[in-house]
C-alpha atoms as a PDB file:
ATOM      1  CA  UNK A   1     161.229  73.445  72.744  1.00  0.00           C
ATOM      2  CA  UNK A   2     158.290  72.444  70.523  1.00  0.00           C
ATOM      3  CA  UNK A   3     155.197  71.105  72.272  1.00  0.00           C
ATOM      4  CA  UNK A   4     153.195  68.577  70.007  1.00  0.00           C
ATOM      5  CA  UNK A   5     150.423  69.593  68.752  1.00  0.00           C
ATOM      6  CA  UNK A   6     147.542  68.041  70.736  1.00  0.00           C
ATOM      7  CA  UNK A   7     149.368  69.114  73.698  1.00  0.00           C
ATOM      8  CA  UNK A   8     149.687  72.840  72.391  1.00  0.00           C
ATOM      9  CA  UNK A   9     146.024  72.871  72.062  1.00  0.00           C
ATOM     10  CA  UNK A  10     144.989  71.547  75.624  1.00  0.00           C
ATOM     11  CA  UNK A  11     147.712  74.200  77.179  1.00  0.00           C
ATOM     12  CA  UNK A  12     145.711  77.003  74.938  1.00  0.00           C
ATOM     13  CA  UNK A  13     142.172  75.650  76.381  1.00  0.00           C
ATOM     14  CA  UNK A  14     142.845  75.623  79.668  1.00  0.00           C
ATOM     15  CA  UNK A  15     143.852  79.303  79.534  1.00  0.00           C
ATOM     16  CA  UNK A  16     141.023  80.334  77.735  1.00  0.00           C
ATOM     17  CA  UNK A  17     139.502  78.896  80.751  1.00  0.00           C
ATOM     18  CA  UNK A  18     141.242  80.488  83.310  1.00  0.00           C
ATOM     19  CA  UNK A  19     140.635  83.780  81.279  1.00  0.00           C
ATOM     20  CA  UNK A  20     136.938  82.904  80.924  1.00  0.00           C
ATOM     21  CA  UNK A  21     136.442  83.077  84.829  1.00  0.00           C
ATOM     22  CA  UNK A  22     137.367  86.095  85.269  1.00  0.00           C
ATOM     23  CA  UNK A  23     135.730  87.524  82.046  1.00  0.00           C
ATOM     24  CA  UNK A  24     132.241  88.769  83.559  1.00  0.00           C
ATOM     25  CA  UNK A  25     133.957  91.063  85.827  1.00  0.00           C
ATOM     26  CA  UNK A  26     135.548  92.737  83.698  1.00  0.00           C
ATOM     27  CA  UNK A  27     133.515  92.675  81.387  1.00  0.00           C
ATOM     28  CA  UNK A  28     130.856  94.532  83.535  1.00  0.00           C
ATOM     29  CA  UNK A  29     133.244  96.922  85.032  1.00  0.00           C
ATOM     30  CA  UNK A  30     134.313  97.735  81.049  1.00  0.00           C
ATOM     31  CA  UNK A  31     130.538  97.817  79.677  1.00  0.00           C
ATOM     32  CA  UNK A  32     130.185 100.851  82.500  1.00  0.00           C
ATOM     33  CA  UNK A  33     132.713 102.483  81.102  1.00  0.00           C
ATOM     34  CA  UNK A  34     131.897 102.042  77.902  1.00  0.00           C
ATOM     35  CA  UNK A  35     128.373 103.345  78.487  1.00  0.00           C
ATOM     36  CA  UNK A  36     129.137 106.379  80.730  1.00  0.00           C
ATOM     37  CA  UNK A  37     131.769 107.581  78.497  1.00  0.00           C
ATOM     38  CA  UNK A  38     131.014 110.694  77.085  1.00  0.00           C
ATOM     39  CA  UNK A  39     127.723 110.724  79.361  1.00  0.00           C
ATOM     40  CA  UNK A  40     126.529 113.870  80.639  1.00  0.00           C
ATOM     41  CA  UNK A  41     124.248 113.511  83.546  1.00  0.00           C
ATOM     42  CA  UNK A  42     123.370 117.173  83.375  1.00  0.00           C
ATOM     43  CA  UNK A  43     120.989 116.461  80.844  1.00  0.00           C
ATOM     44  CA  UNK A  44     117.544 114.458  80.882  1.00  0.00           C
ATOM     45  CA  UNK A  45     117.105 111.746  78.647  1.00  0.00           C
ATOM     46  CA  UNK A  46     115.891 112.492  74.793  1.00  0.00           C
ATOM     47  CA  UNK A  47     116.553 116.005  75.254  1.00  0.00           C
ATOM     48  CA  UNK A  48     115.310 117.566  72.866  1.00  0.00           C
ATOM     49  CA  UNK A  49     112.498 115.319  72.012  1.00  0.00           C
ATOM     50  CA  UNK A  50     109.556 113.723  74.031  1.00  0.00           C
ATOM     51  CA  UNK A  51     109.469 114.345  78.005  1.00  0.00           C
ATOM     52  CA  UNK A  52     111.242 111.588  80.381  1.00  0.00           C
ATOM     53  CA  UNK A  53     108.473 110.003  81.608  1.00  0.00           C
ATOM     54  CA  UNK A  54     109.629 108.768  85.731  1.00  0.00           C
ATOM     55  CA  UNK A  55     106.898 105.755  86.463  1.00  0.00           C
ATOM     56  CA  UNK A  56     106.772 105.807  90.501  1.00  0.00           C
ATOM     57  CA  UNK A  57     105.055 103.297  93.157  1.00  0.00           C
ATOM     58  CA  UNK A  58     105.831 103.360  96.570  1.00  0.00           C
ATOM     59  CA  UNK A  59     105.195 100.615  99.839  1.00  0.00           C
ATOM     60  CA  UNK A  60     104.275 101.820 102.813  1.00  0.00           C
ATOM     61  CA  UNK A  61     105.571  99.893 105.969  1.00  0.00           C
ATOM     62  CA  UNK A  62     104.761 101.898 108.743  1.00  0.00           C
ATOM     63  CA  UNK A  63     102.378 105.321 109.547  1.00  0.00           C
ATOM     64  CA  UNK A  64     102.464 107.750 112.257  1.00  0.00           C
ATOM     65  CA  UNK A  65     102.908 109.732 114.464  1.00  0.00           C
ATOM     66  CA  UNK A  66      99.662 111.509 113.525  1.00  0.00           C
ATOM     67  CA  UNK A  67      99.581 114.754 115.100  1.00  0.00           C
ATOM     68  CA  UNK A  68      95.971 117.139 115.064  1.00  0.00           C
ATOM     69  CA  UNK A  69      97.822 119.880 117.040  1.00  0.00           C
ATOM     70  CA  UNK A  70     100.393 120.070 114.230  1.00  0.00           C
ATOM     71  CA  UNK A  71      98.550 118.755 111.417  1.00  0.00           C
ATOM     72  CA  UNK A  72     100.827 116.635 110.461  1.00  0.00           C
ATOM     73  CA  UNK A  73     101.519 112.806 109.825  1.00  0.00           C
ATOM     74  CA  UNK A  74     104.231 110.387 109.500  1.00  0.00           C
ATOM     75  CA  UNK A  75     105.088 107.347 107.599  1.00  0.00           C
ATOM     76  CA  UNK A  76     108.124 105.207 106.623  1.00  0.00           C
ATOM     77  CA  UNK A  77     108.581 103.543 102.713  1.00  0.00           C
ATOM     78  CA  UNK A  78     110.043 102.483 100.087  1.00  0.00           C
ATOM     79  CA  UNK A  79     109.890 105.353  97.129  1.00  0.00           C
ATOM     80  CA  UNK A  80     110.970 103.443  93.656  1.00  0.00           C
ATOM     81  CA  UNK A  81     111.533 105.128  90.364  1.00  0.00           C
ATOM     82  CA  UNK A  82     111.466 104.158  86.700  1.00  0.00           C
ATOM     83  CA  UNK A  83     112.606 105.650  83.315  1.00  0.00           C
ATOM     84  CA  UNK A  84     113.914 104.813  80.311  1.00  0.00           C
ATOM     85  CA  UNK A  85     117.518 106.509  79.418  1.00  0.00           C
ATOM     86  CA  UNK A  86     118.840 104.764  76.434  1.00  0.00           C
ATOM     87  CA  UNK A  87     121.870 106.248  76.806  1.00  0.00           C
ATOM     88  CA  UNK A  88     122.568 103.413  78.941  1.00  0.00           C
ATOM     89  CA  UNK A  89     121.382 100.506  76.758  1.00  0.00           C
ATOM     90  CA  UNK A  90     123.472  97.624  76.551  1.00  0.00           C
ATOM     91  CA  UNK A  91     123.918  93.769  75.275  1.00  0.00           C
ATOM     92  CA  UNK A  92     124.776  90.970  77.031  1.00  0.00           C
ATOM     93  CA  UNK A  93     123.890  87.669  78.890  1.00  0.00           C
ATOM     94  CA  UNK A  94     122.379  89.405  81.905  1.00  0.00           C
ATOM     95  CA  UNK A  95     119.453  90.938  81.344  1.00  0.00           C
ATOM     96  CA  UNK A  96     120.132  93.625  85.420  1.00  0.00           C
ATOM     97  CA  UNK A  97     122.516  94.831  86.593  1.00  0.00           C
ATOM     98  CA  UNK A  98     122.240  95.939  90.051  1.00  0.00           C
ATOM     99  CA  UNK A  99     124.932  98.886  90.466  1.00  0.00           C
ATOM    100  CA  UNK A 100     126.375 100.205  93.299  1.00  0.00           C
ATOM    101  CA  UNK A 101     124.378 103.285  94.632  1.00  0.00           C
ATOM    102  CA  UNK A 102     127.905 105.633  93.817  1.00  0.00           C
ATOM    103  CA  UNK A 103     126.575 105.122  90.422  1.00  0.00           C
ATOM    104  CA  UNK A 104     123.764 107.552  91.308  1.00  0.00           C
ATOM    105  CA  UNK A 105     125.899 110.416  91.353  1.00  0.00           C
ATOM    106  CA  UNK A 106     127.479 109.789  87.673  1.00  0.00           C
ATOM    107  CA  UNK A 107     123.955 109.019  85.601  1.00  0.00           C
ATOM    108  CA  UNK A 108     120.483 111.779  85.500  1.00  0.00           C
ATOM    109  CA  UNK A 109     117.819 111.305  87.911  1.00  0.00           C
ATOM    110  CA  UNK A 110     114.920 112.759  88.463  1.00  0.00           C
ATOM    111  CA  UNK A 111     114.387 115.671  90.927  1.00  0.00           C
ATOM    112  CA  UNK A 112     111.512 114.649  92.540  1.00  0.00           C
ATOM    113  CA  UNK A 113     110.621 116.601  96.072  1.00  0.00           C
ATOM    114  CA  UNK A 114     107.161 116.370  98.323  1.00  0.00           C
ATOM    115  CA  UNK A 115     105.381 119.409  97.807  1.00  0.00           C
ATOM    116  CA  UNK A 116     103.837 119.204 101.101  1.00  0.00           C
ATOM    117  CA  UNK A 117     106.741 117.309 102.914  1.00  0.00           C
ATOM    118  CA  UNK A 118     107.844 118.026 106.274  1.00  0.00           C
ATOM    119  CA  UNK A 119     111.701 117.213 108.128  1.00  0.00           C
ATOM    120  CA  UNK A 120     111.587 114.157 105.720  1.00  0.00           C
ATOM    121  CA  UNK A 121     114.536 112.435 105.312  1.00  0.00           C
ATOM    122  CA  UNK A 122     116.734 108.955 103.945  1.00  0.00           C
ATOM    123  CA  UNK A 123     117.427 106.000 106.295  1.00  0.00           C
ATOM    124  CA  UNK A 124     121.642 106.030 106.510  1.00  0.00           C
ATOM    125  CA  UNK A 125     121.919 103.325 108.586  1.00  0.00           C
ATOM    126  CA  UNK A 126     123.921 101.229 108.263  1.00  0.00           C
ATOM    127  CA  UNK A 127     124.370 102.370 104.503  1.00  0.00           C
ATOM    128  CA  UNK A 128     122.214 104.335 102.993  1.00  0.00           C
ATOM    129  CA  UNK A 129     119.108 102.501 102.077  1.00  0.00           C
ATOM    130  CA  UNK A 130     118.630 102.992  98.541  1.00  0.00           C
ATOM    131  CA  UNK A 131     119.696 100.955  95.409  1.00  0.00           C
ATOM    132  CA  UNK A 132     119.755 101.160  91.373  1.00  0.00           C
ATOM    133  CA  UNK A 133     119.075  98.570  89.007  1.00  0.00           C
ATOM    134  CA  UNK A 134     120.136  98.830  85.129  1.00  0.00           C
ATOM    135  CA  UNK A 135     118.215  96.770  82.573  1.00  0.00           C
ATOM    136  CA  UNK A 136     119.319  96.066  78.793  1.00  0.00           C
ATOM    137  CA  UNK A 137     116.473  98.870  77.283  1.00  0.00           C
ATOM    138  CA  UNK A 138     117.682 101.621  79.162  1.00  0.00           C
ATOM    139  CA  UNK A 139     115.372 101.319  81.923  1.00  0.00           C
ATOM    140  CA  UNK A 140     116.757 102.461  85.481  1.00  0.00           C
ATOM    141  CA  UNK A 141     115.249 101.537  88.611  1.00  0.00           C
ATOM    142  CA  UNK A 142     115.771 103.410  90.974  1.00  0.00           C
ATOM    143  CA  UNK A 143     114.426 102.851  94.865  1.00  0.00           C
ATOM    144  CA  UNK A 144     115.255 104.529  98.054  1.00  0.00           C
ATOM    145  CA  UNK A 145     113.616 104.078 101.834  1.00  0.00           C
ATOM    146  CA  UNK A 146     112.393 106.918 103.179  1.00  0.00           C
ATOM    147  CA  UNK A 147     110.634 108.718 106.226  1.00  0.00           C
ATOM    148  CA  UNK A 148     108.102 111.241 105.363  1.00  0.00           C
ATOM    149  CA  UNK A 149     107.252 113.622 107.475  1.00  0.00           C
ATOM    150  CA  UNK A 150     103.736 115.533 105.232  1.00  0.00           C
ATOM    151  CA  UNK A 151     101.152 118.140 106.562  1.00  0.00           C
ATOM    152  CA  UNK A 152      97.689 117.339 106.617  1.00  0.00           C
ATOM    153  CA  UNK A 153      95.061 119.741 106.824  1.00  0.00           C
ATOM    154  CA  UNK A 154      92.049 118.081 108.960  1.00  0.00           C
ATOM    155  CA  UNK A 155      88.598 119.365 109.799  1.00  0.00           C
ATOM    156  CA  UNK A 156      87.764 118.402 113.432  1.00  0.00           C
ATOM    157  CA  UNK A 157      83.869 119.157 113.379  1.00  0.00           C
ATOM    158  CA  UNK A 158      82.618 115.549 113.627  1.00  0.00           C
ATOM    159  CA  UNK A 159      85.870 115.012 116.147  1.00  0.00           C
ATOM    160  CA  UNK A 160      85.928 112.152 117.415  1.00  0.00           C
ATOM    161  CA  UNK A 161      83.516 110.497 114.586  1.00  0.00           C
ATOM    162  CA  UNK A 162      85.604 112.080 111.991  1.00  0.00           C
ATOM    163  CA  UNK A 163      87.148 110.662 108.817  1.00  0.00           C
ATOM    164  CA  UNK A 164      90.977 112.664 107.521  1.00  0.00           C
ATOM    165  CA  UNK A 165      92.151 112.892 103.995  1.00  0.00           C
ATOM    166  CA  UNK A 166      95.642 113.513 104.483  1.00  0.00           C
ATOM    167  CA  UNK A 167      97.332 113.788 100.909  1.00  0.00           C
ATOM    168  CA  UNK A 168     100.667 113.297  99.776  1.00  0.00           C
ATOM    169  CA  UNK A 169     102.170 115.485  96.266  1.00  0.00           C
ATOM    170  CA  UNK A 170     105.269 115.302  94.939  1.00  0.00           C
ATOM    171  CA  UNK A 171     106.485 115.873  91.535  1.00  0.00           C
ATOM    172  CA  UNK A 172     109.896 117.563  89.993  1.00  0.00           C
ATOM    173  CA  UNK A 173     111.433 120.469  91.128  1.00  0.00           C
ATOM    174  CA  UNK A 174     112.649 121.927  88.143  1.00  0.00           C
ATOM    175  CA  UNK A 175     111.075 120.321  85.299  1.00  0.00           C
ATOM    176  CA  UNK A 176     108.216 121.454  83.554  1.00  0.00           C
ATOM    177  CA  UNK A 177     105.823 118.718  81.658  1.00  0.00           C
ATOM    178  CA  UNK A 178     107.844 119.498  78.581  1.00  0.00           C
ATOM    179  CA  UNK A 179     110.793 118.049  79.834  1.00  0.00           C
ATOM    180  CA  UNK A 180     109.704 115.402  82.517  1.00  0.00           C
ATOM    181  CA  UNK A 181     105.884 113.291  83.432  1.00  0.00           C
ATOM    182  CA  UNK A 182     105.437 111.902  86.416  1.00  0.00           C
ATOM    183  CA  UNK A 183     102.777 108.483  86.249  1.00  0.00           C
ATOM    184  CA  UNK A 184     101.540 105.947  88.921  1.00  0.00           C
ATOM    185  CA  UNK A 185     102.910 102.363  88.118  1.00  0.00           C
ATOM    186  CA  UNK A 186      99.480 100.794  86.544  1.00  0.00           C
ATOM    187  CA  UNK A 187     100.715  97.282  88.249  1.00  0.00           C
ATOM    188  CA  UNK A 188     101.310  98.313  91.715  1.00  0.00           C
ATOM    189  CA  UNK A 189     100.917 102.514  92.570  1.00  0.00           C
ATOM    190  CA  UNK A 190     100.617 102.042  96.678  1.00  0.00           C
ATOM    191  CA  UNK A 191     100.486  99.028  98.552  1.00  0.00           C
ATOM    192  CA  UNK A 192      99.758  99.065 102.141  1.00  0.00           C
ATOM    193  CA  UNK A 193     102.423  96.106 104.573  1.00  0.00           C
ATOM    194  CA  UNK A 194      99.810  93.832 105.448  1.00  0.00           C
ATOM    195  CA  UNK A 195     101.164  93.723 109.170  1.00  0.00           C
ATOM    196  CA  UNK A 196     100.699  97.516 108.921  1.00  0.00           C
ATOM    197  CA  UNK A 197      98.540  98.634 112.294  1.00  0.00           C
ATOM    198  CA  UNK A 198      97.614 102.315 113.170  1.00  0.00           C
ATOM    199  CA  UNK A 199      96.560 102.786 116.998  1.00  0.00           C
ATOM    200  CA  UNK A 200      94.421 105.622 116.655  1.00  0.00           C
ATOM    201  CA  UNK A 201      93.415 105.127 112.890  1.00  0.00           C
ATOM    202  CA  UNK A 202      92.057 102.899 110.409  1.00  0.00           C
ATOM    203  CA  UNK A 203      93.392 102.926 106.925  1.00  0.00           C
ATOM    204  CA  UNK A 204      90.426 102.672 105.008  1.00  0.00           C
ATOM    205  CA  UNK A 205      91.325 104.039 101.339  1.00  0.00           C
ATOM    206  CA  UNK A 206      94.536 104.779  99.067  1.00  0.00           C
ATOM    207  CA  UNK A 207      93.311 106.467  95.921  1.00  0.00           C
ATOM    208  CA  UNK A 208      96.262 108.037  93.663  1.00  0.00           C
ATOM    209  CA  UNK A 209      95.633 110.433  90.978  1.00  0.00           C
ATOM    210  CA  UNK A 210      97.690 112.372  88.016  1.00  0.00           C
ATOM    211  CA  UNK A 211      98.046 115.902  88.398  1.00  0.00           C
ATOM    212  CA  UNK A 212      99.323 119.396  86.945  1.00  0.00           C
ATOM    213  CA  UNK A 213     100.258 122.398  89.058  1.00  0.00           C
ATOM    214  CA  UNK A 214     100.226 125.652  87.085  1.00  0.00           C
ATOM    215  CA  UNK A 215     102.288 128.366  88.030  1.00  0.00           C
ATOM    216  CA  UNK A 216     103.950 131.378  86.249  1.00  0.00           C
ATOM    217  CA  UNK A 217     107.097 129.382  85.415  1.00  0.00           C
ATOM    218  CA  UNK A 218     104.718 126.896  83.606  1.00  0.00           C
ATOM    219  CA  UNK A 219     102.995 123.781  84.061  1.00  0.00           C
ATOM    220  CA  UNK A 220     104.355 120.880  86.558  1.00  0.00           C
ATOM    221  CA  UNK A 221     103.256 117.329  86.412  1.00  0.00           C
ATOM    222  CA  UNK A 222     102.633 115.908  89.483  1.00  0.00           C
ATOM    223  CA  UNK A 223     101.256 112.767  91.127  1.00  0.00           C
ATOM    224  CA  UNK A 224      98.880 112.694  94.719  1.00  0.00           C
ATOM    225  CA  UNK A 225      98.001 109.801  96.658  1.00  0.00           C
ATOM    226  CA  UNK A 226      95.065 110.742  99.551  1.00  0.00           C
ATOM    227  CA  UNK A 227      95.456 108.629 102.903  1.00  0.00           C
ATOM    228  CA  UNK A 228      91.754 108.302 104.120  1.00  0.00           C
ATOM    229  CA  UNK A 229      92.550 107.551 107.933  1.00  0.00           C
ATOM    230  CA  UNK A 230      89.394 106.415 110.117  1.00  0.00           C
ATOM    231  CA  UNK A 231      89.200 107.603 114.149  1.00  0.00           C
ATOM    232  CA  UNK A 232      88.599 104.514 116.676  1.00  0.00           C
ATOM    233  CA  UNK A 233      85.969 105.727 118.955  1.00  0.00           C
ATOM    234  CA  UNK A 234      87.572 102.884 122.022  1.00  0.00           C
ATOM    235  CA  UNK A 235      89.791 105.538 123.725  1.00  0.00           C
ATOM    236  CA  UNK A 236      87.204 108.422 123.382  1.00  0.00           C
ATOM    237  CA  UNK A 237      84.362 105.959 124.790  1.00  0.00           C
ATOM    238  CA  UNK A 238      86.691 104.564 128.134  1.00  0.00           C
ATOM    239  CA  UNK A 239      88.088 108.503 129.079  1.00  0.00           C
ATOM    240  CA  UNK A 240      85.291 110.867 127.990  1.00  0.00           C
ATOM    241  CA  UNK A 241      81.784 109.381 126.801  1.00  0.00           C
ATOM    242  CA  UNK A 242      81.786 107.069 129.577  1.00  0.00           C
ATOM    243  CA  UNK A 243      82.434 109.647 132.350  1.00  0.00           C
ATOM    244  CA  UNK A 244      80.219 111.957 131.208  1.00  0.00           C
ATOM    245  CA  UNK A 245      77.151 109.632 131.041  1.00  0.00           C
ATOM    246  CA  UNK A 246      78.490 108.300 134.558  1.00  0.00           C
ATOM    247  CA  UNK A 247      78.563 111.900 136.163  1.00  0.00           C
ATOM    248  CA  UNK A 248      74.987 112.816 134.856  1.00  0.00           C
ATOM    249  CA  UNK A 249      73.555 109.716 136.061  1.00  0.00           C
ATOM    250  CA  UNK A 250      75.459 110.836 139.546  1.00  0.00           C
ATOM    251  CA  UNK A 251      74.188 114.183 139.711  1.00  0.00           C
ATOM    252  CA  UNK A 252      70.564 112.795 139.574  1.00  0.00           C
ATOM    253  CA  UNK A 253      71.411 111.137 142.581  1.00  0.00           C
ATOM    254  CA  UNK A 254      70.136 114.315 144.768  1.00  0.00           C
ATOM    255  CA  UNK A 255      66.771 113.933 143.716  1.00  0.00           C
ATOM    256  CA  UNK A 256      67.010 110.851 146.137  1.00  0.00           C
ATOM    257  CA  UNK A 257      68.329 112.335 149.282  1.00  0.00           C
ATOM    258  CA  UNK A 258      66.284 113.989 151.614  1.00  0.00           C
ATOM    259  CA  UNK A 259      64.927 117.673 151.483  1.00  0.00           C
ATOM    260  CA  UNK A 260      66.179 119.030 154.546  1.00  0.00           C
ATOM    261  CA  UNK A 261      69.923 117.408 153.179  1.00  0.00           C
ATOM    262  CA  UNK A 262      70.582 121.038 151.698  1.00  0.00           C
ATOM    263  CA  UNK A 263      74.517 120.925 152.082  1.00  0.00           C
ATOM    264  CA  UNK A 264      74.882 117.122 150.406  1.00  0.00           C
ATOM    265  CA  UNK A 265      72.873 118.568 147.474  1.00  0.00           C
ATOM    266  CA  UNK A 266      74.920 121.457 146.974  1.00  0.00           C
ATOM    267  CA  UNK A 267      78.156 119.400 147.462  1.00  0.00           C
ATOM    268  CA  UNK A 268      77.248 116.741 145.076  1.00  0.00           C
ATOM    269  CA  UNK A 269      75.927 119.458 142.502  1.00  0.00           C
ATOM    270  CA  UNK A 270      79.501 121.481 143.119  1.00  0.00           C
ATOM    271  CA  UNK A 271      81.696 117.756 142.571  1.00  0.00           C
ATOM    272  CA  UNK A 272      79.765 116.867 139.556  1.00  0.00           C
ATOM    273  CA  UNK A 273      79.969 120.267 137.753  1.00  0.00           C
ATOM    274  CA  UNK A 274      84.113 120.708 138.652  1.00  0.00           C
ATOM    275  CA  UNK A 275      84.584 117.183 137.545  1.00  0.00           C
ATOM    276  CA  UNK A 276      82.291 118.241 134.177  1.00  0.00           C
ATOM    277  CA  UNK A 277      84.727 120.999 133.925  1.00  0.00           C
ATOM    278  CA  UNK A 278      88.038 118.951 134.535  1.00  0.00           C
ATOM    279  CA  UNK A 279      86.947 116.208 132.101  1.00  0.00           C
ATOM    280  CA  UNK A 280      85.723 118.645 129.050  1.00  0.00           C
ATOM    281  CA  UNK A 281      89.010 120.980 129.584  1.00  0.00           C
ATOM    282  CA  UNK A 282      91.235 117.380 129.661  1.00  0.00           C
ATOM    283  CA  UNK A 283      89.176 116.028 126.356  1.00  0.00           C
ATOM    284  CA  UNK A 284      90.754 118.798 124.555  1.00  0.00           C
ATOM    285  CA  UNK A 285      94.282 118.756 125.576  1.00  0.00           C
ATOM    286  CA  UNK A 286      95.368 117.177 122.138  1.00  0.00           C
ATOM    287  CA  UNK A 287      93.494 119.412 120.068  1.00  0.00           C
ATOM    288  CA  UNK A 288      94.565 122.258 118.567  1.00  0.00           C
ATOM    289  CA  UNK A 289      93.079 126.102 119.201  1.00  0.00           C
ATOM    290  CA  UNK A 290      90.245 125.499 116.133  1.00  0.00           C
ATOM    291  CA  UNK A 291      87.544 128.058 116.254  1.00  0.00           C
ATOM    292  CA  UNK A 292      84.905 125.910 115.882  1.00  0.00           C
ATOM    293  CA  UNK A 293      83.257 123.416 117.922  1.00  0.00           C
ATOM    294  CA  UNK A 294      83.847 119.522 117.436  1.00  0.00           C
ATOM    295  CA  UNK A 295      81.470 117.084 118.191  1.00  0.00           C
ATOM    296  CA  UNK A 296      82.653 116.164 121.630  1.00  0.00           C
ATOM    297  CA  UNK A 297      82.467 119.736 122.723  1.00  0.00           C
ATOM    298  CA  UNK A 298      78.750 119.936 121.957  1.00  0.00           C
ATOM    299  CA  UNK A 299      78.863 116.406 123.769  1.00  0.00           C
ATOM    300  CA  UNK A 300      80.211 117.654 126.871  1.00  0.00           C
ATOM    301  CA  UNK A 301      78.749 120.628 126.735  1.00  0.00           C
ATOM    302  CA  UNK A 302      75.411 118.847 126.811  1.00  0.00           C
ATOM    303  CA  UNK A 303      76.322 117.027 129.461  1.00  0.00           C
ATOM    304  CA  UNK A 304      77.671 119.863 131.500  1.00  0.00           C
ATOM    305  CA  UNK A 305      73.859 121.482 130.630  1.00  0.00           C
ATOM    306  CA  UNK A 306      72.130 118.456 132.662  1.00  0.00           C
ATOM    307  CA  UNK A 307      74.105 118.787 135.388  1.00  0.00           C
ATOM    308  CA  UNK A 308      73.698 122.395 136.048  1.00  0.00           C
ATOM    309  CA  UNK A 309      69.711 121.783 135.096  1.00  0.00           C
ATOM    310  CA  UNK A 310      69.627 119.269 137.862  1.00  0.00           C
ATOM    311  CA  UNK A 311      71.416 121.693 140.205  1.00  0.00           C
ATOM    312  CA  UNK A 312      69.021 124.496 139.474  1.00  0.00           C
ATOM    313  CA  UNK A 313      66.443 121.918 140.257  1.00  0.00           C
ATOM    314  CA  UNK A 314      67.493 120.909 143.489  1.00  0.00           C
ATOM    315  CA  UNK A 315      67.610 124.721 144.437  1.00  0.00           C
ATOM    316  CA  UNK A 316      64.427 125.373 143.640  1.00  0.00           C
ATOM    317  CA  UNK A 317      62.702 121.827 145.047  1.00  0.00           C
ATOM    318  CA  UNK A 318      64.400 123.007 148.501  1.00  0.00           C
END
């Protein structure tokens, strides 16, 4: 049977309707096919031709543990990546895509490791914390939240007054700068969590630089960010400064008592000087074996030197 006309047209409307709905599904799920079709994700982008140039910026949440014993210090961000593969261009009404991170596995990324990294690792839970973002150029962002675990070689001379550059390298594991550059984000490089607090630190400076590590396999570009960390002097000044000046003062305290008071001398000189002894071993507990002296050894060592002056006094005044 025949439908009329106008009627055969609103019947074919409404289906292009219906079909219409579920159009940008598909139509995603077919433009990834499309584009990783043939795709070999062995192979860097415009190989062959200029290096892949992998843009990076990272957010730091949270820092520490910072350890002096094992010269080493933690902190928890968010690592992004960005580079251009045209390979994966495309045209359409969106201008992202935000793919799901099993994507990873089927396009290139770069190899980038911490040269100086530590038992650093990727948050899993409750899914791994990473994602991957496709724009129409080409351009892949790709971000990931990670824990990194860095060493940083300190000098404790000016202990507890002192100021630590602890740095952070990475850069590509395999790639030499013919194949692959590695450049700070000019809009955002690092950025600090404002509600970031350190309890034993101050973050004072960030500055990032460019880099290029030369070895016999050839040259290596690589980028370093230096955390300038601060020492508060409050916990030094409550448990060591402040004792110290307190068990001077005490030891002067003989020079009061009487002269035929021979044994109170000689105790108080005896208490003072173990308690000097207990308080410079105990200021050192967190330290590691340097083999130099830090400021607050010549500090308690200078106190310890009043004390036994004082005694020595005493023993001759009787």
């Amino acid at each position: 049977m025949m439908l009329p006309p106008p009627l055969l047209l609103l019947c074919l409307f409404l289906v292009s309707c219906e079909s219409g709905k579920s159009n940008p599904h598909r139509n995603v799920s077919e433009l990834l096919d499309n584009l990783l079709r043939g795709y070999d994700n062995s192979v860097r982008p415009d190989f062959g031709g200029p290096p892949a140039v992998v843009e990076v910026d990272m957010v730091v949440r949270s820092m520490g543990p910072i350890s002096e014993v094992d010269m080493t210090y933690s902190m928890d961000c968010y690592f992004r990546q960005t580079w251009v593969d045209r390979r994966l261009a495309f045209k359409g009404s969106k201008e992202t895509l935000a793919l799901s991170i099993s994507m990873l596995k089927r396009i290139w990324k770069p190899d980038t490791y911490f040269y100086n990294g530590k038992q650093s690792y990727l948050h899993t839970i409750t899914t791994p914390n990473k994602f991957v973002r496709l724009y129409q150029d080409g351009r892949v962002l790709y971000s990931s939240r990670l824990t990194i675990k860095a060493g940083c070689p300190m000098n404790l001379e000016n202990f507890p007054m002192d100021t630590q550059r602890c740095p952070l390298k990475f850069g590509s594991f395999g790639y030499t700068t013919q194949d692959v550059l590695y450049q700070w984000n000019s809009a955002r490089k690092v950025s600090i969590a404002e509600d970031m607090k350190l309890s034993q630190f101050d973050l004072i400076a960030t500055p990032a630089a460019n880099q290029t590590d030369i070895v016999k396999a050839g040259e290596y570009s690589m980028l370093l960010v230096s955390f300038h960390l601060q020492r508060h002097m409050g916990n030094f000044l409550i448990q060591v400064y402040g004792p110290c000046i307190l068990l001077v003062v005490l030891s002067w305290v003989s020079f009061w008592l009487n002269r035929e008071a021979t044994a109170d001398r000689v105790s108080l000189g005896i208490t003072t000087v173990l308690t000097m002894t207990f308080l410079g071993l105990e200021a050192r507990t967190d330290l590691p074996k340097v083999a130099y002296p830090t400021a607050l050894d010549f500090f308690v060592f200078l106190s310890f030197a009043f004390i036994f002056a004082t005694i020595i006094q005493v023993t001759f005044y009787i």
